[in-house]
Protein backbone atom coordinates (compact mmCIF):
# COMPACT_ATOMS: atom_id res chain seq x y z
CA UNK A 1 9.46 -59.46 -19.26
CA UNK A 2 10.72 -57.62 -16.02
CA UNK A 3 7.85 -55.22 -14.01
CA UNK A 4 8.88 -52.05 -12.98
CA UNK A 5 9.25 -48.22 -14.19
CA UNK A 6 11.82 -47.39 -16.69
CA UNK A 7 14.66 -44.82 -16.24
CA UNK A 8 12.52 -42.14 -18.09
CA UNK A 9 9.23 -42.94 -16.37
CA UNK A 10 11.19 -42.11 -13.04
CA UNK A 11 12.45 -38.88 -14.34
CA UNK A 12 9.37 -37.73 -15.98
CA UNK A 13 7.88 -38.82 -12.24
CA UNK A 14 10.82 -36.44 -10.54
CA UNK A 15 10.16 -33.76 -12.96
CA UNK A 16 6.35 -33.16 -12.60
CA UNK A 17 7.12 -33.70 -8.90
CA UNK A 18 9.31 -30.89 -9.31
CA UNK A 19 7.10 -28.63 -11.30
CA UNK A 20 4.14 -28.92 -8.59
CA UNK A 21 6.92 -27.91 -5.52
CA UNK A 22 8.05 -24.80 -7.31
CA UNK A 23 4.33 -23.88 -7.93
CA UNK A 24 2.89 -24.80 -4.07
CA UNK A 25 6.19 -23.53 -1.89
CA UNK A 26 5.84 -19.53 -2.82
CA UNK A 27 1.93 -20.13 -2.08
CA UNK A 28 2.70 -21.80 1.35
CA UNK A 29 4.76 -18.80 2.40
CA UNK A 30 2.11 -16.38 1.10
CA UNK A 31 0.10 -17.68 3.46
CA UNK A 32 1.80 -17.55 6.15
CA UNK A 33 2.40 -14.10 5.50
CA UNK A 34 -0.62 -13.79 5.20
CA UNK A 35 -1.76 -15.22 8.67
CA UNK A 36 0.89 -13.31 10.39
CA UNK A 37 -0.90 -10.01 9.11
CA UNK A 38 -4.26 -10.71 10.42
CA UNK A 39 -3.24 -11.51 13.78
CA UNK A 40 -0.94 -8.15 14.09
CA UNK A 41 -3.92 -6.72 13.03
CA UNK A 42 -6.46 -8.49 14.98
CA UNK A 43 -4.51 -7.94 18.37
CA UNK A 44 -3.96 -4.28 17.41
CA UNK A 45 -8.47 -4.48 17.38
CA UNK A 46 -8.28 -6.30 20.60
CA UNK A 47 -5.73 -4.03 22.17
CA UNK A 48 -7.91 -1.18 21.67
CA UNK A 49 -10.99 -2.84 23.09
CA UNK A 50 -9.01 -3.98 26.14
CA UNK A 51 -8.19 -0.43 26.63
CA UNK A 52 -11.30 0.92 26.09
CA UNK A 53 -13.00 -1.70 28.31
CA UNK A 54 -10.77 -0.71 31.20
CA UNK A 55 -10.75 2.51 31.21
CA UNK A 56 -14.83 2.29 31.08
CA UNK A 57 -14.98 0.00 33.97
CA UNK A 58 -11.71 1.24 35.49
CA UNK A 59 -11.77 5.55 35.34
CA UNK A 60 -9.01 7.46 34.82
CA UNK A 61 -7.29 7.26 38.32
CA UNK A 62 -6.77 3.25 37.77
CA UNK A 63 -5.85 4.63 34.02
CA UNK A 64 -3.16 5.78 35.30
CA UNK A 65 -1.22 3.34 37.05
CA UNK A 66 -2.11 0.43 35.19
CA UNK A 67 1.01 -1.72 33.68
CA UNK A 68 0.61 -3.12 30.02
CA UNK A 69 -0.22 -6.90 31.20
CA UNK A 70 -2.76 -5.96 33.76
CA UNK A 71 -4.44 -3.72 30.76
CA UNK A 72 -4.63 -6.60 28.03
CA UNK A 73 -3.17 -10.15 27.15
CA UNK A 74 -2.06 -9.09 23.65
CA UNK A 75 1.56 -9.24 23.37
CA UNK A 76 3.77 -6.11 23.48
CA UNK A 77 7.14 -4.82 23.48
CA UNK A 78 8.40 -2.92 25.60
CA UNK A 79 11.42 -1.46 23.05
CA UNK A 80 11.09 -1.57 19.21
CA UNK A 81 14.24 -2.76 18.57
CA UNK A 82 13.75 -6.25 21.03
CA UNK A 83 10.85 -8.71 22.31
CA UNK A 84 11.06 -7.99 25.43
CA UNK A 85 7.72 -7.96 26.90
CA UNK A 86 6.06 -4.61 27.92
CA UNK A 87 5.38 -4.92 31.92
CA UNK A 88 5.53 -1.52 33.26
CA UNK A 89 3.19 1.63 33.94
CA UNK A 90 1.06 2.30 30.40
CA UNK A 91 2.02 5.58 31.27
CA UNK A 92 5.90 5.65 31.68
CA UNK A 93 6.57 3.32 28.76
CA UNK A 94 5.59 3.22 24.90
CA UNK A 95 4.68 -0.93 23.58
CA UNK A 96 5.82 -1.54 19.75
CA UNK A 97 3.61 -4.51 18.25
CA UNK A 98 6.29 -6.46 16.24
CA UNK A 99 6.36 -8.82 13.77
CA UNK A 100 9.44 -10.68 14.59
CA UNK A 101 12.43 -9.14 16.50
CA UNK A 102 13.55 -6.51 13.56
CA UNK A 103 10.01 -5.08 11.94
CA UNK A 104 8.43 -2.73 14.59
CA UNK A 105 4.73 -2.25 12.97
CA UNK A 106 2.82 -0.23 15.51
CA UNK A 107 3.62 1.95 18.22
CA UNK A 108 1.01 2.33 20.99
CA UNK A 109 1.40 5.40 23.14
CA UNK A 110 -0.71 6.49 26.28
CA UNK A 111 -0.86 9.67 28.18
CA UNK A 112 -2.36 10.42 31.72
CA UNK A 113 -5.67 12.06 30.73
CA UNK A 114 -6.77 8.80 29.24
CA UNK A 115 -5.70 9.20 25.33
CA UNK A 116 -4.03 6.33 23.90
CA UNK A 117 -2.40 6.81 20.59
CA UNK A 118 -1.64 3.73 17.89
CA UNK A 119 0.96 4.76 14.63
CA UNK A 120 2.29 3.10 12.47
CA UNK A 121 5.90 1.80 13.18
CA UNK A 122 9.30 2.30 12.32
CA UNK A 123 9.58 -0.27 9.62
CA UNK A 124 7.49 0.68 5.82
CA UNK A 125 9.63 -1.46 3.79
CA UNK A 126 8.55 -5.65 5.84
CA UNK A 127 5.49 -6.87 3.78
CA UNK A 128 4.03 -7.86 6.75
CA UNK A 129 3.96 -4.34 8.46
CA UNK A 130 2.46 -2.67 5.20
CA UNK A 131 -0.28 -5.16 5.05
CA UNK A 132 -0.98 -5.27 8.55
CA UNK A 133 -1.04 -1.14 8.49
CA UNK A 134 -3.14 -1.35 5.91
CA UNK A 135 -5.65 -3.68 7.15
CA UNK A 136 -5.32 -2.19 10.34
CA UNK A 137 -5.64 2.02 8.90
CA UNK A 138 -8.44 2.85 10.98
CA UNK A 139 -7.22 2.39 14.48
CA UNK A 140 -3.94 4.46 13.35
CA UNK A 141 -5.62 7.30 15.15
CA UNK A 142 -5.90 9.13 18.85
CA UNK A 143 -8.77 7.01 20.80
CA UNK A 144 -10.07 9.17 23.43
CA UNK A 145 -11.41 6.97 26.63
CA UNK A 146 -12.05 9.67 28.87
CA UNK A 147 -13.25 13.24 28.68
CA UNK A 148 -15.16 16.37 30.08
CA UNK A 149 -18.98 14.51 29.64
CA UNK A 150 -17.96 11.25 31.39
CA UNK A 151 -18.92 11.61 34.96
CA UNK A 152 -18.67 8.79 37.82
């Protein structure tokens, strides 16, 4: 008697092989998704921090002629539509957080009295921008660094 599988073992084998690849694959990219989202929305938190944190330590003159890298190591855009980085004056140019180089999820927006504005991007149809917006809803919002009561 010869040892070995049969034709049918093999293709039962290839089959069930198959079965656990179509299951597993959709779950892989899932999380990847997945992963993507909570770092958009973890830099957006960090982004805001950084800002805060300099313009505490910092004050409003150094507000406002800071450029994006000296502000925070998070990475920006400088346009929506490429990935260029953002390097100039916070307060001459608006930084898009991206996904990849065609979903623009947030759009961060400074002005010279210290304000620094985060919306929600151009794109509301990439499942990464809706789940990073909606992890991320409660820094959509004007943060205020500076005002009338803070004295130096």
């Amino acid at each position: 008697m010869k040892k070995g599988f049969t034709m049918i073992e093999l293709i039962f084998v290839i089959v069930i092989l198959g079965i656990l690849a179509a299951v597993a694959i959709p779950r892989l990219t899932a999380t990847r998704d997945d992963a993507v989202i909570s770092k958009l929305a973890a830099n957006l938190s960090t982004l805001v921090s950084d800002a805060g944190s300099y313009y505490t330590s910092q004050g409003l003159t150094k507000w406002q002629a800071v450029t994006w890298p000296l502000l925070t190591n998070v990475q920006l855009q400088g346009s929506a539509s490429d990935m260029s980085s953002a390097t100039g004056d916070i307060q001459t140019n608006t930084a898009y957080m991206n996904a990849d180089a065609s979903h623009s999820c947030f759009t961060i927006t400074t002005t010279v009295d210290g304000n620094m504005t985060v919306a929600n991007g151009s794109d509301t149809s990439s499942v990464i921008c809706i789940g990073a917006q909606s992890l991320a809803k409660d820094l959509v919002k004007t943060h205020t660094f500076g005002g009338v009561g803070i004295t130096r």
